[in-house]
C-alpha atoms as a PDB file:
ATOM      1  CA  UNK A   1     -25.659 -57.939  -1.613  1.00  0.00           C
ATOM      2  CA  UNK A   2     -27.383 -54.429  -0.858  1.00  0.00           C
ATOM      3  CA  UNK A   3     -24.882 -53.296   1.474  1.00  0.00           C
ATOM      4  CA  UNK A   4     -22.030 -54.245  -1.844  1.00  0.00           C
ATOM      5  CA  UNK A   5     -24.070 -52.277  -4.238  1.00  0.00           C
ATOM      6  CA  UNK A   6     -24.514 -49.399  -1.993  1.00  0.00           C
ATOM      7  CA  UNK A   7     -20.549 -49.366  -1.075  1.00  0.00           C
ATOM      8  CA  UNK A   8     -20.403 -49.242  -5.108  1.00  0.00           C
ATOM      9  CA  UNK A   9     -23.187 -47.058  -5.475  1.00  0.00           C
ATOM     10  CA  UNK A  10     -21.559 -44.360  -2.800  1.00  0.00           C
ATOM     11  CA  UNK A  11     -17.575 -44.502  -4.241  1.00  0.00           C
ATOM     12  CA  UNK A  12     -18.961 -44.236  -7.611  1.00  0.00           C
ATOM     13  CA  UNK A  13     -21.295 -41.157  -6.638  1.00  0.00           C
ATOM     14  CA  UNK A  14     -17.724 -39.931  -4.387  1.00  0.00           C
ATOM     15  CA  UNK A  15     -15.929 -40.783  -7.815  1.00  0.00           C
ATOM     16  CA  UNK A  16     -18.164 -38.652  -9.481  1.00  0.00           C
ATOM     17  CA  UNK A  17     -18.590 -35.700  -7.537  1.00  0.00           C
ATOM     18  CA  UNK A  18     -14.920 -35.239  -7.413  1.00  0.00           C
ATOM     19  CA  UNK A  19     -14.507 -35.425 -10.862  1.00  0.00           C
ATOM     20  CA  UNK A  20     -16.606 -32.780 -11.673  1.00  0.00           C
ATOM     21  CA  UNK A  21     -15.203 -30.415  -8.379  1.00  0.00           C
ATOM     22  CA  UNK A  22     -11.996 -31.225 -10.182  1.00  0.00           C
ATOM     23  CA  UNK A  23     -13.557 -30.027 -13.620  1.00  0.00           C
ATOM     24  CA  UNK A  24     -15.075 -26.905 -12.435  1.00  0.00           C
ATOM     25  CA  UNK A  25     -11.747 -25.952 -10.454  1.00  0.00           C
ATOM     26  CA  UNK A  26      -9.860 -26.500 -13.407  1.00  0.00           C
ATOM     27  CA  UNK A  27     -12.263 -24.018 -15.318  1.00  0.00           C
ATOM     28  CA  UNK A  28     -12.039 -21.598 -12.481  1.00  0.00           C
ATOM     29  CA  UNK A  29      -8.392 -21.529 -12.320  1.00  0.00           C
ATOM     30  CA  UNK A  30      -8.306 -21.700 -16.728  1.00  0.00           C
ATOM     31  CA  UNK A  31     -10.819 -18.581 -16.281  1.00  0.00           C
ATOM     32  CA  UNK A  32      -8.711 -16.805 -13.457  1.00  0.00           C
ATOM     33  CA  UNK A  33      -5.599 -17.585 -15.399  1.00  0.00           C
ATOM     34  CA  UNK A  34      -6.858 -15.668 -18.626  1.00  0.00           C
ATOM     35  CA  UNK A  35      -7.784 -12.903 -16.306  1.00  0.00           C
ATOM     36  CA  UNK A  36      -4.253 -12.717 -14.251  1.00  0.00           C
ATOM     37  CA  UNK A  37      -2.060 -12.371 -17.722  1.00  0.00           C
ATOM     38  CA  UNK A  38      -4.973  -9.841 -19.048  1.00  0.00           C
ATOM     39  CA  UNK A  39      -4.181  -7.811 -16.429  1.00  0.00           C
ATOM     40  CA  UNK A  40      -0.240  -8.282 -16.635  1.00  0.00           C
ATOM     41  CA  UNK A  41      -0.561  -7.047 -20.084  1.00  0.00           C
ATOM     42  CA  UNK A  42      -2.785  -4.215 -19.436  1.00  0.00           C
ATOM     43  CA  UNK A  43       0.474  -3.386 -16.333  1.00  0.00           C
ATOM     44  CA  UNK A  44       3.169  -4.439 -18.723  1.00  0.00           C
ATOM     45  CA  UNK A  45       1.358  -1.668 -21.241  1.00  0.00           C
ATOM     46  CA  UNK A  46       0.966   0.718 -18.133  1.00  0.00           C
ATOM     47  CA  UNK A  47       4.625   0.394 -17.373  1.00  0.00           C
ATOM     48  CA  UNK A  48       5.735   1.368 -20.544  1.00  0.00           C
ATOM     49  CA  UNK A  49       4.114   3.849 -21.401  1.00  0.00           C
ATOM     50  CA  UNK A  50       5.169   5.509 -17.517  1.00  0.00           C
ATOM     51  CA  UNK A  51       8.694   4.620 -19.212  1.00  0.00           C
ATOM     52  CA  UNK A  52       8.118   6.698 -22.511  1.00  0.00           C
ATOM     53  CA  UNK A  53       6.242   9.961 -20.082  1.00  0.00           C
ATOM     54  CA  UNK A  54       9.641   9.733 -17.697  1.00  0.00           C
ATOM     55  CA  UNK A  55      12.084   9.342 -20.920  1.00  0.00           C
ATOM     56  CA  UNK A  56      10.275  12.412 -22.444  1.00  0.00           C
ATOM     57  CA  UNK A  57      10.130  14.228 -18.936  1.00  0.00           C
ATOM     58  CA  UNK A  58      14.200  13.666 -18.258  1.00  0.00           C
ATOM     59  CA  UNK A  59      14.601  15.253 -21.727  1.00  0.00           C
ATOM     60  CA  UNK A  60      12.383  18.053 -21.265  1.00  0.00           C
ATOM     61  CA  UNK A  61      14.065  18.426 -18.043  1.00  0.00           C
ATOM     62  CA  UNK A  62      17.459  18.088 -19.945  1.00  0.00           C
ATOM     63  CA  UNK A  63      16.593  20.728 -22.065  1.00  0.00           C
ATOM     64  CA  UNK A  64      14.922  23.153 -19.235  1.00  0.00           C
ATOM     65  CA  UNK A  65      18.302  23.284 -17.692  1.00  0.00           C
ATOM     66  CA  UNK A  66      20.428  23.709 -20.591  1.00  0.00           C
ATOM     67  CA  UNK A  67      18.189  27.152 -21.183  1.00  0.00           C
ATOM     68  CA  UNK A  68      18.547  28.100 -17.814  1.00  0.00           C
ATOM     69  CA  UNK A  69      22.453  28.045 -17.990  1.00  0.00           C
ATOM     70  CA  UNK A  70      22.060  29.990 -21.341  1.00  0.00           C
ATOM     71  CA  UNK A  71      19.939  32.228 -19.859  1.00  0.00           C
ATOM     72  CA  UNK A  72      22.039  32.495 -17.119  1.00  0.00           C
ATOM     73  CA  UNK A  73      24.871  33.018 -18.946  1.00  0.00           C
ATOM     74  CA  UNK A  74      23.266  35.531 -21.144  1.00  0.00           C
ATOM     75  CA  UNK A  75      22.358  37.396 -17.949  1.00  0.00           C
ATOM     76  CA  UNK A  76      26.197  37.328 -16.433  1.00  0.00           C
ATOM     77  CA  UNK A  77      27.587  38.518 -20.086  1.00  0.00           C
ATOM     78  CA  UNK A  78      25.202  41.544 -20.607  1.00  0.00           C
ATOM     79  CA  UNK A  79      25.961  42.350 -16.737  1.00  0.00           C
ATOM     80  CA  UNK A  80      29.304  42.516 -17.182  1.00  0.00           C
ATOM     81  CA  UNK A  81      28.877  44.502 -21.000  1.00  0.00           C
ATOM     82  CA  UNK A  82      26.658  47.348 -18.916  1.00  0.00           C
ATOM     83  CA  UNK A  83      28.844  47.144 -15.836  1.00  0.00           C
ATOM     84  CA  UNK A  84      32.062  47.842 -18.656  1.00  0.00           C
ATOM     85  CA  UNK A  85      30.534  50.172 -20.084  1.00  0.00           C
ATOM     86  CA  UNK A  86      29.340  51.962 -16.800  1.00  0.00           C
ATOM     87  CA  UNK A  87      33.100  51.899 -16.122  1.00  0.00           C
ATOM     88  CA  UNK A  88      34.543  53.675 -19.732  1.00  0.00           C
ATOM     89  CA  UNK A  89      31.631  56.206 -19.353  1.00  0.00           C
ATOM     90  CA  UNK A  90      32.755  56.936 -15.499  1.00  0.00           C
ATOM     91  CA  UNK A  91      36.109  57.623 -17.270  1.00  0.00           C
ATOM     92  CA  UNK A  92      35.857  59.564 -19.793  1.00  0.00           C
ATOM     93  CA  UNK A  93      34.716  63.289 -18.707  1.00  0.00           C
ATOM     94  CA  UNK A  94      31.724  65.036 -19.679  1.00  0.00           C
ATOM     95  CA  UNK A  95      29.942  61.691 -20.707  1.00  0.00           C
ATOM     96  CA  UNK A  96      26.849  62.167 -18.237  1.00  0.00           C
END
């Protein structure tokens, strides 16, 4: 009879001690799943504001280049005023 009761004795002791690995495992992975989607939001927050900074950068950008071509534009124009006008005063005598 004491080799019975300490069978029982040592499956209900196994019983036990698994039950409460299998209770602290499922804490630690509760625990480590709060953590994981903390830090999913905290990327999913990172990644959009990256998305707003690039939106506003393209724009920026967008505009940058539209002031260079007016710019550039301006440039060729008043080139081509002074080089007209370099011309007319070449032409007419006495205009030095």
């Amino acid at each position: 009879m004491g080799i019975v009761t300490g069978l029982a004795g040592l499956a209900i002791g196994a019983v036990a001690a698994w039950q409460l690995a299998r209770g602290f495992a499922a804490a630690e992975m509760s625990r480590l799943r709060t953590r994981l989607e903390e830090q999913i939001g905290f990327w999913q927050g990172e990644t959009e504001r990256a998305r707003a900074n690039a939106a506003q950068v393209a724009e920026r950008t967008a505009a940058w280049v539209a002031g260079c071509q007016q710019g550039r534009d301006d440039v060729l124009s008043l080139a081509r005023a002074l080089g007209q006008h370099a011309a007319r005063a070449d032409d007419v005598p006495g205009a030095e």
